[in-house]
N, C-alpha and C. Protein backbone atom coordinates (compact mmCIF):
# COMPACT_ATOMS: atom_id res chain seq x y z
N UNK A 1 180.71 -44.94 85.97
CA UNK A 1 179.68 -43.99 85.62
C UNK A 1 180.25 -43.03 84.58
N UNK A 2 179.71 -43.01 83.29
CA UNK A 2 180.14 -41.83 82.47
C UNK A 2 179.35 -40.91 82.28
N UNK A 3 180.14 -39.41 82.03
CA UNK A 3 179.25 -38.06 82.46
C UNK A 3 178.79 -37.65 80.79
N UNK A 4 177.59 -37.56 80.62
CA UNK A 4 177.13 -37.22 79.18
C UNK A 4 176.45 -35.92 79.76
N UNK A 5 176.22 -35.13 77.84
CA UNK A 5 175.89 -34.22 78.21
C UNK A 5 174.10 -33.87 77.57
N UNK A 6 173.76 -33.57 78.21
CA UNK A 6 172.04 -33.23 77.65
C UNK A 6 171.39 -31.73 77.78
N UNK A 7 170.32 -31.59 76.64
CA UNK A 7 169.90 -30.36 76.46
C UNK A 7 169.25 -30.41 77.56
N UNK A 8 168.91 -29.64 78.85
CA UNK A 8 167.82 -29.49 79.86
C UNK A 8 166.59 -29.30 79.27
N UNK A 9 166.63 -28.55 78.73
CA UNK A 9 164.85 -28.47 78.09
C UNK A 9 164.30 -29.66 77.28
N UNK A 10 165.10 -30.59 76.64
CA UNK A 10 164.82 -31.88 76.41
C UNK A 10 164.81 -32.99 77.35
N UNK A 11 165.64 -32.93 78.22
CA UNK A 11 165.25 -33.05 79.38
C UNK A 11 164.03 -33.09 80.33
N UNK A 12 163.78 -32.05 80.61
CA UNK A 12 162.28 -31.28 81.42
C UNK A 12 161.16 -32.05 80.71
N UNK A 13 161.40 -32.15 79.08
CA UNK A 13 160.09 -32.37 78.33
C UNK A 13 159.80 -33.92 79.04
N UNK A 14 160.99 -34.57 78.67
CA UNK A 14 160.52 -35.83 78.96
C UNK A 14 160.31 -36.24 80.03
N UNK A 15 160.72 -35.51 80.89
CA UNK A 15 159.94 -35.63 82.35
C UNK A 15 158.58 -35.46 82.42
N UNK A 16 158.21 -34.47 81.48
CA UNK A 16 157.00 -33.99 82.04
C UNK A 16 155.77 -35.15 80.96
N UNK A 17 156.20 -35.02 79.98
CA UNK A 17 155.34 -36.07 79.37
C UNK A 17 155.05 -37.52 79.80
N UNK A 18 156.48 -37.77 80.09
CA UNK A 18 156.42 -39.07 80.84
C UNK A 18 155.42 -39.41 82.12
N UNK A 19 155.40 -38.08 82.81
CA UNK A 19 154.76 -38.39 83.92
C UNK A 19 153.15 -37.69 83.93
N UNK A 20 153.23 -37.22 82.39
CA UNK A 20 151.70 -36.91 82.18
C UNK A 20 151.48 -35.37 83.49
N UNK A 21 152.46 -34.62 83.58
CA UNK A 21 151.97 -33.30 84.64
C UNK A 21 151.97 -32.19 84.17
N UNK A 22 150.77 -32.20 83.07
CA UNK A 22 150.88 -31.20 82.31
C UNK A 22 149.84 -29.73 83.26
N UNK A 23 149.88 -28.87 82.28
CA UNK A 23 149.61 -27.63 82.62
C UNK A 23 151.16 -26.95 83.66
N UNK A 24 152.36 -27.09 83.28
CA UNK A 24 153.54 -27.10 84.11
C UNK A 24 153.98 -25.69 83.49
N UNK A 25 154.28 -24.77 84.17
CA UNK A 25 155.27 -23.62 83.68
C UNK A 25 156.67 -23.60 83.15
N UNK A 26 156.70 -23.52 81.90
CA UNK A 26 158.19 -23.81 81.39
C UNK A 26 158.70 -22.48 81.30
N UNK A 27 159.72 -22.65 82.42
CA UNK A 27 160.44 -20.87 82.24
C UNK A 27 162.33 -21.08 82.36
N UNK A 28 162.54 -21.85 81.74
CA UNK A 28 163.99 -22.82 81.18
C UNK A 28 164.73 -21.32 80.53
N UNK A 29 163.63 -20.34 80.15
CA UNK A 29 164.66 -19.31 79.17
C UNK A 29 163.86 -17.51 79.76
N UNK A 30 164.25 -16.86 79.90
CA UNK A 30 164.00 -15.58 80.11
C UNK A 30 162.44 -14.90 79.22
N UNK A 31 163.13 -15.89 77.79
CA UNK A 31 161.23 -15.13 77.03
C UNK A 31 160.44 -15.92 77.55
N UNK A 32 160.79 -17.25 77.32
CA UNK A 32 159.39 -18.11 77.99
C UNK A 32 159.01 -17.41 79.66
N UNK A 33 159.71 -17.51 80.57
CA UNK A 33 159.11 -16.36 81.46
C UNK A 33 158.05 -15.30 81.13
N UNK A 34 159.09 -14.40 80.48
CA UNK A 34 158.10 -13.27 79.99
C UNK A 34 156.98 -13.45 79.59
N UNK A 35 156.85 -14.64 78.67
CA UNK A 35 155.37 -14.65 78.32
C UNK A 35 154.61 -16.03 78.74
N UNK A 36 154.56 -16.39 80.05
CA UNK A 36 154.34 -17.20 80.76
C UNK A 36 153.98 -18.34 80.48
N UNK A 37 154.65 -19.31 79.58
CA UNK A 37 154.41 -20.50 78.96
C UNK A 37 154.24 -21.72 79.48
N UNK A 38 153.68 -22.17 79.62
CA UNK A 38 152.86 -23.29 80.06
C UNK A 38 152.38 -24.72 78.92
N UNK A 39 152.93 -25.58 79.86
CA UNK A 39 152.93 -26.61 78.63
C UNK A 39 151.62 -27.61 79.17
N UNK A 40 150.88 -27.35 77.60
CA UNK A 40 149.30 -27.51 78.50
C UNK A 40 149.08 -29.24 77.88
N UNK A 41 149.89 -29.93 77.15
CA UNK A 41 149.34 -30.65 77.44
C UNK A 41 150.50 -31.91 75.82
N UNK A 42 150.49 -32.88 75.51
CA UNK A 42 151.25 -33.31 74.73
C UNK A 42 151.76 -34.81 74.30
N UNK A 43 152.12 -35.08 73.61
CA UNK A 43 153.04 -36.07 73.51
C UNK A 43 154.35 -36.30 72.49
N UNK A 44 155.34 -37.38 72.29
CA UNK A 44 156.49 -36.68 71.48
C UNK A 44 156.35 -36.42 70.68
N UNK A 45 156.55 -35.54 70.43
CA UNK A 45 156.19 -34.49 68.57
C UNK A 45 154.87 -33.89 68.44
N UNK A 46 154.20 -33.63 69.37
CA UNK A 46 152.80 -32.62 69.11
C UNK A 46 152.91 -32.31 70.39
N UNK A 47 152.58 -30.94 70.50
CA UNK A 47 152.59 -30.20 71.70
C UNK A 47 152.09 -29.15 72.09
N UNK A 48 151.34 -28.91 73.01
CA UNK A 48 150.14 -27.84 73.34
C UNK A 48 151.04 -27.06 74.14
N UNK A 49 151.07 -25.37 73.97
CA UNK A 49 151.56 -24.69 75.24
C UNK A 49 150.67 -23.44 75.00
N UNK A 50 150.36 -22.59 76.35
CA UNK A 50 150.01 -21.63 76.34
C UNK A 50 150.78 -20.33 76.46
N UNK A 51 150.68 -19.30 76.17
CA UNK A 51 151.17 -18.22 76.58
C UNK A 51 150.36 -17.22 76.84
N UNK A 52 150.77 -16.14 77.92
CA UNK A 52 149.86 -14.86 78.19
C UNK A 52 150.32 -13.73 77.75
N UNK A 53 150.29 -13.16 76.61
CA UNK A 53 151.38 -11.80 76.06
C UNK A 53 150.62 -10.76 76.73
N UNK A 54 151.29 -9.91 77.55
CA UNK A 54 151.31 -8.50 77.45
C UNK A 54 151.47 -7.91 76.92
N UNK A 55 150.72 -6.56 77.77
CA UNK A 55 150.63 -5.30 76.52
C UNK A 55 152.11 -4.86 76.34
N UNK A 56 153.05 -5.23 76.70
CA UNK A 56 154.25 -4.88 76.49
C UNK A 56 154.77 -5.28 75.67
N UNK A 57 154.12 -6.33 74.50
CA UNK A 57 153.95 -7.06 73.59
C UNK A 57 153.65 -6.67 71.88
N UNK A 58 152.87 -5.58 72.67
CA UNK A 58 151.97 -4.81 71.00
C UNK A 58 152.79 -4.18 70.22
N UNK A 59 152.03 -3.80 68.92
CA UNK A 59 152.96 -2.83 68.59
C UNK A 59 152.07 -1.63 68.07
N UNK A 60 152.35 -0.40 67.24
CA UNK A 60 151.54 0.72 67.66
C UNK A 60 149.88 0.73 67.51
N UNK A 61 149.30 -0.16 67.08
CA UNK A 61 147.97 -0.51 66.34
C UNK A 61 147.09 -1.27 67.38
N UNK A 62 148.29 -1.27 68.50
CA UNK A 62 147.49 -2.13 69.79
C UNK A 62 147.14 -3.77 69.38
N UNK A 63 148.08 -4.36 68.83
CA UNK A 63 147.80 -6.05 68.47
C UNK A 63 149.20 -6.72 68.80
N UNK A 64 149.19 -7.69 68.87
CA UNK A 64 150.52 -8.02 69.17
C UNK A 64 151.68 -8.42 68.19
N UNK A 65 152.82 -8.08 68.38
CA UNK A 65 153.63 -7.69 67.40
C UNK A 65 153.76 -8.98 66.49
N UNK A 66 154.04 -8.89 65.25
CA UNK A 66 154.01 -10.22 64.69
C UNK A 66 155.90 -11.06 64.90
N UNK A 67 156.46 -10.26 66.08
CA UNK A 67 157.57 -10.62 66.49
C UNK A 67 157.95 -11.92 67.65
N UNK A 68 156.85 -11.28 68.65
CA UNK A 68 155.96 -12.31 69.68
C UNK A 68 155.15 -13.26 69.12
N UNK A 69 154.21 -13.13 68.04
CA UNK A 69 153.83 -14.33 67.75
C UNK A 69 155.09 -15.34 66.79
N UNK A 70 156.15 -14.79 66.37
CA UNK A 70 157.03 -15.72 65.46
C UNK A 70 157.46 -16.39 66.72
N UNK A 71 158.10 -15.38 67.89
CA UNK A 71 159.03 -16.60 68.67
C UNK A 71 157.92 -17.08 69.73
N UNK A 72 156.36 -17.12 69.98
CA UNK A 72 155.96 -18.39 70.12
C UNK A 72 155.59 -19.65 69.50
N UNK A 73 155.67 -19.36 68.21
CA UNK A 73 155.85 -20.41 66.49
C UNK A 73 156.90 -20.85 67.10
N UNK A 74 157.90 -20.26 66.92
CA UNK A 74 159.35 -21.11 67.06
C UNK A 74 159.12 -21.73 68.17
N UNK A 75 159.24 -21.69 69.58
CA UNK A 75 159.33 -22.16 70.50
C UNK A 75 158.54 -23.56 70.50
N UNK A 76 157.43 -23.37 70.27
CA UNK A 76 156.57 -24.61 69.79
C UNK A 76 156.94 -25.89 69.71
N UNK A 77 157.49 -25.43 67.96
CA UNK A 77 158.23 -26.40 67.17
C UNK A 77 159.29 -26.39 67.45
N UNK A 78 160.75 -25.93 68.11
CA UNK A 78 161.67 -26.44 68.78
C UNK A 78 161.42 -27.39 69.53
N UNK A 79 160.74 -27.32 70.38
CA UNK A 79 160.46 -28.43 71.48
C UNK A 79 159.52 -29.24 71.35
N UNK A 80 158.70 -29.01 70.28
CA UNK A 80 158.02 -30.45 70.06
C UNK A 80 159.19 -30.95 68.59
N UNK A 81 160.64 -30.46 68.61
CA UNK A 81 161.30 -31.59 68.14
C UNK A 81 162.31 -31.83 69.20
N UNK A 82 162.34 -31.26 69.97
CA UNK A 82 163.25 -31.53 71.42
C UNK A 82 162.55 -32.85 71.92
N UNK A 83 161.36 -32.55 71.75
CA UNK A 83 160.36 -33.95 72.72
C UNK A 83 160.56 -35.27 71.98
N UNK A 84 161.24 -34.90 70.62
CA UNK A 84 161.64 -36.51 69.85
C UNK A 84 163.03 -36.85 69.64
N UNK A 85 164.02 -36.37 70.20
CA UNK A 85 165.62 -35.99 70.50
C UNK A 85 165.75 -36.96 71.44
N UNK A 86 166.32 -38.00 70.96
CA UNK A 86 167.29 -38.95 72.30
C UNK A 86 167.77 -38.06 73.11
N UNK A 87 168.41 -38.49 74.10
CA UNK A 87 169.34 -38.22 75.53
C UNK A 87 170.68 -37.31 74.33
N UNK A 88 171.23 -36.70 74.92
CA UNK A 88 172.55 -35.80 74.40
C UNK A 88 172.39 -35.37 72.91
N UNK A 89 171.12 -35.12 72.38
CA UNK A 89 170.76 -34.21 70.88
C UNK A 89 170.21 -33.27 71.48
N UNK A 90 170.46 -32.16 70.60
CA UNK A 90 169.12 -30.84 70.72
C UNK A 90 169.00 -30.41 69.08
N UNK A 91 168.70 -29.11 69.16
CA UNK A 91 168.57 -28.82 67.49
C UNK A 91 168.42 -27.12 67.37
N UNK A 92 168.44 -26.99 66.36
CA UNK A 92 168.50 -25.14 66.14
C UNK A 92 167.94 -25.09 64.90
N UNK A 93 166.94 -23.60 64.90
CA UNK A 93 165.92 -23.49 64.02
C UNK A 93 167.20 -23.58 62.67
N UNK A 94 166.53 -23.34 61.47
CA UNK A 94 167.66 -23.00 60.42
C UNK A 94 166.75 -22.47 59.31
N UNK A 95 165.31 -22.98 59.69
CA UNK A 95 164.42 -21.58 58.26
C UNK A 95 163.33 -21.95 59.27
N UNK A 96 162.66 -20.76 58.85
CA UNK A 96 161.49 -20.36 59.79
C UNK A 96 160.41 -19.85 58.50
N UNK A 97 159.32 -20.35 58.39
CA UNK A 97 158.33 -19.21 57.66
C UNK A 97 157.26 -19.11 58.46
N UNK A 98 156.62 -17.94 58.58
CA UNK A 98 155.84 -17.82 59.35
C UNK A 98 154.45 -16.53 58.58
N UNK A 99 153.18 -16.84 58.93
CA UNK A 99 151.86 -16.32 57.97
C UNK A 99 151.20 -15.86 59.43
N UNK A 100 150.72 -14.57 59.09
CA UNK A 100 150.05 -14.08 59.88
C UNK A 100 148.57 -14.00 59.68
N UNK A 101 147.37 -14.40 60.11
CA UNK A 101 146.36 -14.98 59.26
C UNK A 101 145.21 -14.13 60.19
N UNK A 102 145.33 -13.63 61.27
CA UNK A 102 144.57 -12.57 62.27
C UNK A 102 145.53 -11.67 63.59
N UNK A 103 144.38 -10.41 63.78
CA UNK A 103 145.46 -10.01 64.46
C UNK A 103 145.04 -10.27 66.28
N UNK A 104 145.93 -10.06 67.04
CA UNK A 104 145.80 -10.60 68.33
C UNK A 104 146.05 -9.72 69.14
N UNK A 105 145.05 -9.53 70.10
CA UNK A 105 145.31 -8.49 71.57
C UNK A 105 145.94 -9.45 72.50
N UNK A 106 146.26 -8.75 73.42
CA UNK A 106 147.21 -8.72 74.82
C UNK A 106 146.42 -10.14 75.36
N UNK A 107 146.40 -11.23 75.43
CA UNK A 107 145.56 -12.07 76.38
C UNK A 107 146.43 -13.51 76.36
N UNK A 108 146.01 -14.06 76.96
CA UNK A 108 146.77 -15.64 76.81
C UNK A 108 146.19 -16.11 75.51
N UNK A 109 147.40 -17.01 74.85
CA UNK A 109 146.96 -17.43 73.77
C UNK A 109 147.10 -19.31 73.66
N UNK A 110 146.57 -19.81 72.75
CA UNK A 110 147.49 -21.59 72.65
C UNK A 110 147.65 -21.54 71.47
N UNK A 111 149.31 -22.31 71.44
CA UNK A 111 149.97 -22.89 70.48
C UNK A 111 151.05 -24.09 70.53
N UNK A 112 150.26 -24.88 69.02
CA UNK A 112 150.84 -26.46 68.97
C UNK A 112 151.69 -26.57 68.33
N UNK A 113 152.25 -27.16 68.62
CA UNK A 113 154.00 -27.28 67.97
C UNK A 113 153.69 -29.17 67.29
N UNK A 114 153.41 -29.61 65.78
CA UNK A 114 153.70 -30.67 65.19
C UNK A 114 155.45 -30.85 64.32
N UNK A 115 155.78 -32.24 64.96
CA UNK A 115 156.94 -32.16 64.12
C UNK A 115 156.07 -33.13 62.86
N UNK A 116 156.86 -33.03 62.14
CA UNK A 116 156.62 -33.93 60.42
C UNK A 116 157.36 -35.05 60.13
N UNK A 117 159.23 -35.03 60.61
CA UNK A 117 159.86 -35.88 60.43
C UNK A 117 161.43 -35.44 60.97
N UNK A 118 161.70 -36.21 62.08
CA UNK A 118 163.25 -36.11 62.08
C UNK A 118 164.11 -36.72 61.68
N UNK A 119 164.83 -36.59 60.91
CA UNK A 119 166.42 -37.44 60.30
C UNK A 119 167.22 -37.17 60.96
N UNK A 120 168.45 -37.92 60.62
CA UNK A 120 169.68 -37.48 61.53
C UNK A 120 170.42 -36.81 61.66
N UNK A 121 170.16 -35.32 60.69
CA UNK A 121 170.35 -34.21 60.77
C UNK A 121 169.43 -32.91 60.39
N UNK A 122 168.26 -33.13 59.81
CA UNK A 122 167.84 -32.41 59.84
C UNK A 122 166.32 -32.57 60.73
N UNK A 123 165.41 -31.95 61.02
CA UNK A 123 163.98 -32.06 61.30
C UNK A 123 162.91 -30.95 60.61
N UNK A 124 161.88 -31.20 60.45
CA UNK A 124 160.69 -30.72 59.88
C UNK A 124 159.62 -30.63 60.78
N UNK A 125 159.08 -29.25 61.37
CA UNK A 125 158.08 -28.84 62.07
C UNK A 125 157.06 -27.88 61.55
N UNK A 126 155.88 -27.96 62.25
CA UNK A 126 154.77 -26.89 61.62
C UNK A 126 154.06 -26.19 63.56
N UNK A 127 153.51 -25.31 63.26
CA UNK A 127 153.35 -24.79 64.35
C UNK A 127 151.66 -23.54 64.08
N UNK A 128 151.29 -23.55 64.93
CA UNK A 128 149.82 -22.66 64.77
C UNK A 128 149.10 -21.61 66.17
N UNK A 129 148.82 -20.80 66.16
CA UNK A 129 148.63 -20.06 66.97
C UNK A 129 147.38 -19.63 67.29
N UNK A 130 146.68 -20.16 68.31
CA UNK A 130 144.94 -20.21 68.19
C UNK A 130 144.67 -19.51 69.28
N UNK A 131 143.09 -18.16 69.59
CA UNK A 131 142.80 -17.83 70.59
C UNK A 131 142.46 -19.18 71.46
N UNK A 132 142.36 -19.02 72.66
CA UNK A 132 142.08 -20.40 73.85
C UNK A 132 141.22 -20.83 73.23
N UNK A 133 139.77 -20.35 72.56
CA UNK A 133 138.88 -21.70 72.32
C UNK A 133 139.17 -21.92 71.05
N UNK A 134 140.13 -21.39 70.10
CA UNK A 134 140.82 -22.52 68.96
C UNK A 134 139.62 -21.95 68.36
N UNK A 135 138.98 -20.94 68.35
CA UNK A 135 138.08 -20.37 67.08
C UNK A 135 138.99 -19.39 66.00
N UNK A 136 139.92 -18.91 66.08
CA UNK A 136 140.75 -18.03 65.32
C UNK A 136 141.84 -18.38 64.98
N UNK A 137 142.50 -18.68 63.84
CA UNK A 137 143.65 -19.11 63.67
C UNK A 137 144.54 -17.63 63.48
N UNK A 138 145.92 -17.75 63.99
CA UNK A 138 145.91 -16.08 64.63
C UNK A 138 147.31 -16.07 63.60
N UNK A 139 148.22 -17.21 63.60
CA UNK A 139 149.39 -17.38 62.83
C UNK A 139 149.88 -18.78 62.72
N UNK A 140 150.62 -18.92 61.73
CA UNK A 140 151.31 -20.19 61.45
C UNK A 140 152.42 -20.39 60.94
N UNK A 141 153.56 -21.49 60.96
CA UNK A 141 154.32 -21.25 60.52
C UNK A 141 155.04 -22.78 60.54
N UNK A 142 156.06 -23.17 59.28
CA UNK A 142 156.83 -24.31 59.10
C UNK A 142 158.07 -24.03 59.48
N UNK A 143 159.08 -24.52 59.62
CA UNK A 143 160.62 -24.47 59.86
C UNK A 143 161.42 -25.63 59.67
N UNK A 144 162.67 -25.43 59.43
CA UNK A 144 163.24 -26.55 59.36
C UNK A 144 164.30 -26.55 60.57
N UNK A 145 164.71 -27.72 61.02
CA UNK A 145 166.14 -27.91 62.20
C UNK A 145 167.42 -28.39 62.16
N UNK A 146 168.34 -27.92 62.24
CA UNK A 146 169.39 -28.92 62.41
C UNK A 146 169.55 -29.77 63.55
N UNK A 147 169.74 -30.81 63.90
CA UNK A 147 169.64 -32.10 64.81
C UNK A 147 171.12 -32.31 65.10
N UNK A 148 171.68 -32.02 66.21
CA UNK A 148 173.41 -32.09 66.53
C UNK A 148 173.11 -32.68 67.73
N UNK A 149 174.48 -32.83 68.01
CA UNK A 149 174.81 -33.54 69.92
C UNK A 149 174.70 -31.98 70.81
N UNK A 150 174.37 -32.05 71.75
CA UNK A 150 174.67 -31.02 72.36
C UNK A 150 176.05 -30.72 72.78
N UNK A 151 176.46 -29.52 72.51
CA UNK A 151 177.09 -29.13 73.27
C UNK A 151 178.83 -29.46 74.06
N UNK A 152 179.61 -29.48 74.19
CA UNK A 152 180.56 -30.28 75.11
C UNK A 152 180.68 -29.79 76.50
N UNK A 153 180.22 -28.18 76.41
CA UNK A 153 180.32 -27.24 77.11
C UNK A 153 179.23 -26.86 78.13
N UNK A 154 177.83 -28.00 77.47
CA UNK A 154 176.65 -27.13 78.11
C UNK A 154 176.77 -28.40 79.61
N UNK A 155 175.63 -28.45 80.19
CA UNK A 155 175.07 -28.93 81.41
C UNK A 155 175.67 -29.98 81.55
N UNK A 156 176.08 -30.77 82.23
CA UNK A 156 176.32 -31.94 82.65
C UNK A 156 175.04 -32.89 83.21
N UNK A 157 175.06 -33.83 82.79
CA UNK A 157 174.04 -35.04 83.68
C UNK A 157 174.52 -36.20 83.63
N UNK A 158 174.55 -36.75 84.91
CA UNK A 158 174.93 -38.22 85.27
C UNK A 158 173.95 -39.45 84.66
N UNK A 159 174.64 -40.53 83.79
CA UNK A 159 173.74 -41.83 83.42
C UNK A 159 174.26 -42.76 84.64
């Protein structure tokens, strides 16, 4: 038996897609907690999640900060390129742009994470930020990834 090592949150994904049990709470990291993310629905490389921002969220104008909406952009598109990552890859943002196109109160929101193309070192994602019935486009944003092995140091999992 040899001990490899894997990203958990790439991990989780493919559990969960695989077994189709979506609407699942992904709280793998302290922000996703905070803003109660929920992976509503997907497959590898497109990916639906929700979030509920609080008012602890805003900033003085009472909308939500355009800080919270970047790192639910990012999050997105990390993991809908996590969801196309063999066993022992993960990846890290490396440019982010992000357009703020409306502004957003305190409420749950959805956002899809599309990847474009992964190579074997880099990846290409786009990401969008819609009130629940997808009438408002609220923000958007492209990024690029670097695509590495995980880790030597992180989690262990048995093949």
């Amino acid at each position: 038996m040899q001990t490899l090592n894997d990203n958990p949150d790439r991990a989780l994904l493919e559990k969960i897609i695989a077994g189709q049990t979506f609407d699942f709470a992904i709280e793998t990291t302290e922000g996703l907690k905070e803003l109660g993310a929920r992976l509503v629905s997907g497959s590898p490389g497109e990916l639906e999640f929700s979030f509920m921002v609080s008012p602890k969220a805003i900033q003085g104008n009472g909308v939500v900060s355009g800080g919270t909406l970047m790192t639910m952009l990012d999050y997105a598109m990390a993991y809908a390129v996590l969801s196309k990552l063999p066993f022992g890859k993960t990846c890290a943002t490396t440019s982010i742009a992000v357009n703020m196109q409306s502004a957003a109160t305190p409420k749950r929101l959805k956002v899809t994470g599309n990847v474009d193309r992964v190579g074997r070192q880099v990846a290409f994602a786009r990401s969008e930020v819609h009130d629940v019935e997808r009438n408002i486009l609220i923000a958007n944003a492209s990024a690029t990834f670097l695509v590495m092995d995980v880790n030597p140091g992180g989690r262990k999992f048995n093949q």
